[in-house]
C-alpha atoms as a PDB file:
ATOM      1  CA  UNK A   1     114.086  63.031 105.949  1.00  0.00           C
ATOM      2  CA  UNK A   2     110.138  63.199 105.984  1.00  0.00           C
ATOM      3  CA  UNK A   3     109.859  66.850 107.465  1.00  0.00           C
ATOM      4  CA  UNK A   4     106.425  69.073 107.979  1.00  0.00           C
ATOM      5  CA  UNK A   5     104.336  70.047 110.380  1.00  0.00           C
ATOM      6  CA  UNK A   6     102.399  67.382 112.199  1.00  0.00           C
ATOM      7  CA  UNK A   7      99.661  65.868 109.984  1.00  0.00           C
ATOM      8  CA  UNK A   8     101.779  66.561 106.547  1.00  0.00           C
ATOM      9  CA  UNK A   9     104.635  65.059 107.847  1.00  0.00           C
ATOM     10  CA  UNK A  10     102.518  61.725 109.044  1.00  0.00           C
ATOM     11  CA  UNK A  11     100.666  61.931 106.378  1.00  0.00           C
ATOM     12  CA  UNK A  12     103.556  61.636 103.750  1.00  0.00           C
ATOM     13  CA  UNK A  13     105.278  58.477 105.939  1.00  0.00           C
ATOM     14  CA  UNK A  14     101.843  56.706 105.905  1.00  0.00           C
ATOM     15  CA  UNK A  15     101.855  56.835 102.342  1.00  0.00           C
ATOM     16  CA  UNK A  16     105.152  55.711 101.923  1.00  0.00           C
ATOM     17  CA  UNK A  17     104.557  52.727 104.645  1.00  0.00           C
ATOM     18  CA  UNK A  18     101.442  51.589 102.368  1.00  0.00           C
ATOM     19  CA  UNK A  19     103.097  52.048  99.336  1.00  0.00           C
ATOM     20  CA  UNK A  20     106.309  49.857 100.228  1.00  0.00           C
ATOM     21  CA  UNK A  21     104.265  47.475 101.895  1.00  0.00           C
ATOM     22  CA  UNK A  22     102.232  47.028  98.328  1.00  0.00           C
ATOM     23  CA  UNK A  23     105.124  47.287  95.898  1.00  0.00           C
ATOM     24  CA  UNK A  24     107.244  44.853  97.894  1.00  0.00           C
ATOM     25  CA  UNK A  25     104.128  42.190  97.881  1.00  0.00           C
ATOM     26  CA  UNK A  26     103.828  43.114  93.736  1.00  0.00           C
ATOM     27  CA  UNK A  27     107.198  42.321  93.374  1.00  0.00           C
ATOM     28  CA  UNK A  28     106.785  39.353  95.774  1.00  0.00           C
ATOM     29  CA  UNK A  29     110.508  39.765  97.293  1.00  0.00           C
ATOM     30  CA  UNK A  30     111.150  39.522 100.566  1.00  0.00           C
ATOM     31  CA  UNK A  31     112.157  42.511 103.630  1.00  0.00           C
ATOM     32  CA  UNK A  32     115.554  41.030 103.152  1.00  0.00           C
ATOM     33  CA  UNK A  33     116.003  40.701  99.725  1.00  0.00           C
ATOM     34  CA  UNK A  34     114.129  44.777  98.720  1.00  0.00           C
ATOM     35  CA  UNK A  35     117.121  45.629 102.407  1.00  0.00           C
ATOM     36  CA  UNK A  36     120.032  43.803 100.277  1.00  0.00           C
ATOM     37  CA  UNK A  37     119.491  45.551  96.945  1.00  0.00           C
ATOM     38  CA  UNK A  38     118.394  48.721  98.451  1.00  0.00           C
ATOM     39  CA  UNK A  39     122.028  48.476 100.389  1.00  0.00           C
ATOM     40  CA  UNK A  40     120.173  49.077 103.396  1.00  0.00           C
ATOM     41  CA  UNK A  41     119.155  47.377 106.591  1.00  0.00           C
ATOM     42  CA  UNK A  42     116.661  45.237 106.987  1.00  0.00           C
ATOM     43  CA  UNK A  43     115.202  46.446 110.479  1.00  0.00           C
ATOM     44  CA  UNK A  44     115.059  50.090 108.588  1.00  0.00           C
ATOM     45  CA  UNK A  45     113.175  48.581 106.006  1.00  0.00           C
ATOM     46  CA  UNK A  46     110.708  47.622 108.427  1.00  0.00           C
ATOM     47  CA  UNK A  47     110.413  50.303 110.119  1.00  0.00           C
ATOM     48  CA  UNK A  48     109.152  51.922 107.244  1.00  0.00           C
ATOM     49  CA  UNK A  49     106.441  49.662 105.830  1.00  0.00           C
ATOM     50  CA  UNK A  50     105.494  49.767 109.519  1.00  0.00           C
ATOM     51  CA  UNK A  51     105.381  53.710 109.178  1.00  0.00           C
ATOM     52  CA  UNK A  52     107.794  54.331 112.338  1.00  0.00           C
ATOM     53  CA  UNK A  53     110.682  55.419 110.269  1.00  0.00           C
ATOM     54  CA  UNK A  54     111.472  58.508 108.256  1.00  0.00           C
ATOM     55  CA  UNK A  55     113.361  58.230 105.463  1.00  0.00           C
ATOM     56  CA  UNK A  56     115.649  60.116 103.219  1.00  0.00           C
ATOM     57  CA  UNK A  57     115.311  60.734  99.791  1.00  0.00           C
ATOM     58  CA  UNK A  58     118.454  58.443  99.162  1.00  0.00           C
ATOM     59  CA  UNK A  59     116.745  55.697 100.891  1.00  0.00           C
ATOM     60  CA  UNK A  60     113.655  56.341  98.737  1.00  0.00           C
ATOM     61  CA  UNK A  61     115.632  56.448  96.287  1.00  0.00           C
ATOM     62  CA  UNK A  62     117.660  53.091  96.698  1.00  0.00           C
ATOM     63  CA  UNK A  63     114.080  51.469  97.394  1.00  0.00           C
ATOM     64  CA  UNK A  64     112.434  52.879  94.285  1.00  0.00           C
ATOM     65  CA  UNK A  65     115.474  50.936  92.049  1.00  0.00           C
ATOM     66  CA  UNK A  66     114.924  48.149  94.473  1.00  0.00           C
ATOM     67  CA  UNK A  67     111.519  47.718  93.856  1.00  0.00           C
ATOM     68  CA  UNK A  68     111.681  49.171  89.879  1.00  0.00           C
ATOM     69  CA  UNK A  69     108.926  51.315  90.594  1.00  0.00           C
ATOM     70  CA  UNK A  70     109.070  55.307  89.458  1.00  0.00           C
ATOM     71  CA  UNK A  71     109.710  57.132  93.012  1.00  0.00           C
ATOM     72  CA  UNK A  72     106.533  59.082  92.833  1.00  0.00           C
ATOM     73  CA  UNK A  73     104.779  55.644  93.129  1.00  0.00           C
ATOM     74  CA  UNK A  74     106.468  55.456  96.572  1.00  0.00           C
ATOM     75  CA  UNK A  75     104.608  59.405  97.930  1.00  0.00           C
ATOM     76  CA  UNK A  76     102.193  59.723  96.002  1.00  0.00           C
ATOM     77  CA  UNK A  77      99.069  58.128  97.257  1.00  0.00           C
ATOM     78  CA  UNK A  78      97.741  55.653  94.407  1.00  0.00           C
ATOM     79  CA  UNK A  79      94.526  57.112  92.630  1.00  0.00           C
ATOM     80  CA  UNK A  80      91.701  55.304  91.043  1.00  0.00           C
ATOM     81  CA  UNK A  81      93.107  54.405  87.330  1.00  0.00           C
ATOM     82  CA  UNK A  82      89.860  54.736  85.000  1.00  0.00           C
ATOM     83  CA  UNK A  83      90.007  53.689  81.990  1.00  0.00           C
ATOM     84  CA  UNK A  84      87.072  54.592  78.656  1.00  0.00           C
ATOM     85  CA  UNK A  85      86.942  53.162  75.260  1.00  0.00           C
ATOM     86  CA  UNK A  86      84.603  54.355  73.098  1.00  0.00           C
ATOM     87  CA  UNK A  87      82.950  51.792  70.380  1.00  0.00           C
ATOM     88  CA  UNK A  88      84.731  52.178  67.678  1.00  0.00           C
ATOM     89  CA  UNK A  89      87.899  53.274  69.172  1.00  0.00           C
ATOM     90  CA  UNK A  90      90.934  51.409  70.477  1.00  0.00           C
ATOM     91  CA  UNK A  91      93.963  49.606  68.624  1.00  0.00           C
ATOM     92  CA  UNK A  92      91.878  46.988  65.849  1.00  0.00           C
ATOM     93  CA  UNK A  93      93.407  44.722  63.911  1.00  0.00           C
ATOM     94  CA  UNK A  94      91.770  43.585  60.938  1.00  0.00           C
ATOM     95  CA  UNK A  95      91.291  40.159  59.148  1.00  0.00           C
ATOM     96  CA  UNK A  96      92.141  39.552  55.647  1.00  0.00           C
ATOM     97  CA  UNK A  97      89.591  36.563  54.982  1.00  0.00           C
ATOM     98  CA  UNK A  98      86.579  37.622  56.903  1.00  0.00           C
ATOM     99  CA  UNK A  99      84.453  40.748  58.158  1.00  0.00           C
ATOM    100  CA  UNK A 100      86.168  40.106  61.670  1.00  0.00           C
ATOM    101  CA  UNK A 101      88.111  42.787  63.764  1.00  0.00           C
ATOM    102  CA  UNK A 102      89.840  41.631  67.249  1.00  0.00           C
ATOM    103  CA  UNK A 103      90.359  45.416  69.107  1.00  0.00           C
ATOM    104  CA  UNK A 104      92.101  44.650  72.080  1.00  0.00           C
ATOM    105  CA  UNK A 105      90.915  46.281  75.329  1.00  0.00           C
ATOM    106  CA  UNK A 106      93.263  45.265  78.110  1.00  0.00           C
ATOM    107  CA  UNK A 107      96.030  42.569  78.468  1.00  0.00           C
ATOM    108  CA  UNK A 108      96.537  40.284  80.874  1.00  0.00           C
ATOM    109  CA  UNK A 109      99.362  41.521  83.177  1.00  0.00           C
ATOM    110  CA  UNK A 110     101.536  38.737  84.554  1.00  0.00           C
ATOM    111  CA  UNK A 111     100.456  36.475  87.610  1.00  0.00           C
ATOM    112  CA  UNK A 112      96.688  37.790  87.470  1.00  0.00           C
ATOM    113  CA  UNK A 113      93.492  36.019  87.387  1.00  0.00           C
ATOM    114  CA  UNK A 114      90.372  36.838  85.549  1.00  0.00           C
ATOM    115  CA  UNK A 115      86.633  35.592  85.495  1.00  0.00           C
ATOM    116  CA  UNK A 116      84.461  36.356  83.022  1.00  0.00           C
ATOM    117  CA  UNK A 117      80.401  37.224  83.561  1.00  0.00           C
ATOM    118  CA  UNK A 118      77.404  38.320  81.307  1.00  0.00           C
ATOM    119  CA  UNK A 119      75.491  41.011  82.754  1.00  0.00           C
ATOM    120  CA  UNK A 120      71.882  41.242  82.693  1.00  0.00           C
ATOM    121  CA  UNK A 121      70.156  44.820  83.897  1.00  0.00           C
ATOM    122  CA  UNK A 122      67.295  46.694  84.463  1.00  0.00           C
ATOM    123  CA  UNK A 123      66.162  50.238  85.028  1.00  0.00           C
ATOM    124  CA  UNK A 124      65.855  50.702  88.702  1.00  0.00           C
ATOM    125  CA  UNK A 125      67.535  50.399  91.538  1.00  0.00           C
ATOM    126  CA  UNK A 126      71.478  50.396  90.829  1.00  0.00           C
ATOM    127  CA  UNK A 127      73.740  46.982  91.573  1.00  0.00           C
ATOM    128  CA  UNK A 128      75.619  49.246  94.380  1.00  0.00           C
ATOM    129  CA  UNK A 129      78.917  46.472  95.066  1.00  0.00           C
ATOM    130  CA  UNK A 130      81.093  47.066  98.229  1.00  0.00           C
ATOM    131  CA  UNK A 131      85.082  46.928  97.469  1.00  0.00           C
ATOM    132  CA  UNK A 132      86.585  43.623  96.372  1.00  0.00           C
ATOM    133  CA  UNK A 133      89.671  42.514  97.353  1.00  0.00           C
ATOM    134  CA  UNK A 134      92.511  44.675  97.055  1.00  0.00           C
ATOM    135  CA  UNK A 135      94.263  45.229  93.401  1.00  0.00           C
ATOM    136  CA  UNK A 136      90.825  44.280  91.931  1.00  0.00           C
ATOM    137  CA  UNK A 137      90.037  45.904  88.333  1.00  0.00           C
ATOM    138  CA  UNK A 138      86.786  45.809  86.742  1.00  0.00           C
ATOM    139  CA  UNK A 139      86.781  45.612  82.837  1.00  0.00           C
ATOM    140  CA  UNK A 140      82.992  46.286  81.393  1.00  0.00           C
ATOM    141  CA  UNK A 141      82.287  46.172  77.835  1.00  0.00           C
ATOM    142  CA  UNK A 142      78.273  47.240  77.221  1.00  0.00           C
ATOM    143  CA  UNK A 143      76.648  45.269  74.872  1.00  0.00           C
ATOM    144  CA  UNK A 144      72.829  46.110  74.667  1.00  0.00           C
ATOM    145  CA  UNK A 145      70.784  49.253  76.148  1.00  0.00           C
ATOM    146  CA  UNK A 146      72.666  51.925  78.400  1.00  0.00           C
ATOM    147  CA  UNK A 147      73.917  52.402  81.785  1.00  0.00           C
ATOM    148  CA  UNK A 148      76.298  54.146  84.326  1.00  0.00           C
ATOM    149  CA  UNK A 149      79.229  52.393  85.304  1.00  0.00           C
ATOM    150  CA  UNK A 150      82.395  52.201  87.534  1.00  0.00           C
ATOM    151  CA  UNK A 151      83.066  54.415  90.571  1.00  0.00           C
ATOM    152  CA  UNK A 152      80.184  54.995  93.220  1.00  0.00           C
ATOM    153  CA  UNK A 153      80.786  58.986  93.222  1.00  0.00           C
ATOM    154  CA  UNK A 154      82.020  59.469  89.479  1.00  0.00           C
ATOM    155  CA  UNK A 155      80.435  56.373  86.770  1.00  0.00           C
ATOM    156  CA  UNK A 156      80.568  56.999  83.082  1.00  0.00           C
ATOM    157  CA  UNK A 157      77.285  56.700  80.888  1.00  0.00           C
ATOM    158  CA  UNK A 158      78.355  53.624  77.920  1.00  0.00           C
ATOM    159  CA  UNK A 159      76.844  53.249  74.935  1.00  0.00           C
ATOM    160  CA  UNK A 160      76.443  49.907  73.177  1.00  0.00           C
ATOM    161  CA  UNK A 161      80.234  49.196  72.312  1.00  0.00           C
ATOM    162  CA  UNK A 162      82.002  51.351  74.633  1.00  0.00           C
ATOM    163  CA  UNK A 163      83.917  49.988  77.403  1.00  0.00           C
ATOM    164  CA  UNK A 164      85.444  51.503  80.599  1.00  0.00           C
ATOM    165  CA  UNK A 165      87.838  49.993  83.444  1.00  0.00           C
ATOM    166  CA  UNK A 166      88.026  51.002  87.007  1.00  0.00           C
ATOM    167  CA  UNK A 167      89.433  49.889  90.352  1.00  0.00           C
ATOM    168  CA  UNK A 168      87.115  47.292  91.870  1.00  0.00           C
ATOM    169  CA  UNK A 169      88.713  47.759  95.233  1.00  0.00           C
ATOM    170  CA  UNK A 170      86.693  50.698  96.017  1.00  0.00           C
ATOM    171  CA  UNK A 171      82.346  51.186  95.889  1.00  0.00           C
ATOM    172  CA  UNK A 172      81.303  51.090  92.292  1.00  0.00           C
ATOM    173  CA  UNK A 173      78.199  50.878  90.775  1.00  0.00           C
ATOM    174  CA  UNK A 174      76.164  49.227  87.549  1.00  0.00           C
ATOM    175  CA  UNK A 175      73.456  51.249  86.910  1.00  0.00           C
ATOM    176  CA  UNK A 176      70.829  50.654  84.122  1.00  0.00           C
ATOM    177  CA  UNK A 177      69.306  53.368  82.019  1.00  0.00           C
ATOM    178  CA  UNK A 178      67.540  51.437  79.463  1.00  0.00           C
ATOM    179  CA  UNK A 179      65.147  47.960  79.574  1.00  0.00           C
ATOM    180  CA  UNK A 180      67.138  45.224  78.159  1.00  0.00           C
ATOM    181  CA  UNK A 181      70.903  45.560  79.429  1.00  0.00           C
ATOM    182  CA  UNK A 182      73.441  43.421  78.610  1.00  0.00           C
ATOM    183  CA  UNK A 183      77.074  43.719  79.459  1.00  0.00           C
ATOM    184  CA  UNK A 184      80.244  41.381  79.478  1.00  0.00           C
ATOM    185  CA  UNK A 185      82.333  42.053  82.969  1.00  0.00           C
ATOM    186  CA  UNK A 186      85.996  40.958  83.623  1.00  0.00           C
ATOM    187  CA  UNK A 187      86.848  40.716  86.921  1.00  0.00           C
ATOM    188  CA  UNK A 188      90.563  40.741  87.512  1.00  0.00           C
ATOM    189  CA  UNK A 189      92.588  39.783  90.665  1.00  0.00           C
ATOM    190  CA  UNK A 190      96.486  39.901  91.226  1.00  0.00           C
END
């Protein structure tokens, strides 16, 4: 069982609430079917994605398989994933007929969507963007000039070339240090 004193204790079954709740809708299985191959019930279950239940490690345990997630990803809350690479780094592969590299950046997980902009920017005031639906991830490569990119309270200064990903389901910020900037975005959904 969940044990602690007072805000620990609800703490820790509020993450594990959100965290079912989001690795059960990832999977896309229903209560009954995560209950059935957890072997447990199906009212406990929802109990705890409703955060009224405390659970033992066994049952965390039995949901983690369930679900085929690592059990931290079920108490520890999920943290921003940020992602840099530099121009000229990454995994290239190289043609044999033509001055042409292809360095791939990020696949396309299963069942997600992804639109595609250009990105035109100024020095000046910042493009501050509120959060985006949730399990949104921004993919920016920068093309021309310079600016600061990705979360609101940490971005990362790019260089022509570089590229960086971050969660686009919390504040983030474009931010243009030099006349002239151009970037390609990648907006992806699940």
């Amino acid at each position: 069982m969940v044990e602690g004193s007072g805000v620990e204790s609800g703490t820790v079954i509020t993450v594990i609430a959100a965290s079912l709740r989001r690795e059960r809708a990832r999977a896309g299985l229903s209560l009954t079917e995560v209950a059935r191959r957890a072997g447990i019930a199906k009212s406990t279950l929802s109990q705890l994605e409703s955060g009224t239940g405390n659970p033992s490690v066994e049952t965390l345990w039995a949901l983690s398989v369930a679900l085929d997630v690592r059990f931290a990803q079920l108490v520890e809350p999920p943290r921003p994933r940020v992602r840099v690479i530099r121009a000229g780094e990454g995994p290239a592969v190289y043609s044999e007929r033509a001055d042409y590299a292809a360095t791939l950046l990020a696949s396309c997980p299963p069942n997600v969507r992804r639109d595609l902009y250009q990105i035109t920017a100024e020095p000046g005031t910042p493009r501050e963007s509120e959060p985006h639906m949730a399990g949104t991830v921004e993919h920016v490569v920068l093309c021309r000039g310079r600016a600061r990119i990705g979360l609101a309270e940490d971005p990362v200064e790019l260089d022509p070339g570089d590229y960086v990903a971050y969660p686009g389901d919390v504040p983030h910020v474009f931010e243009a240090l030099a006349p002239g900037t151009v970037a390609v975005l990648v907006s992806e959904h699940s």
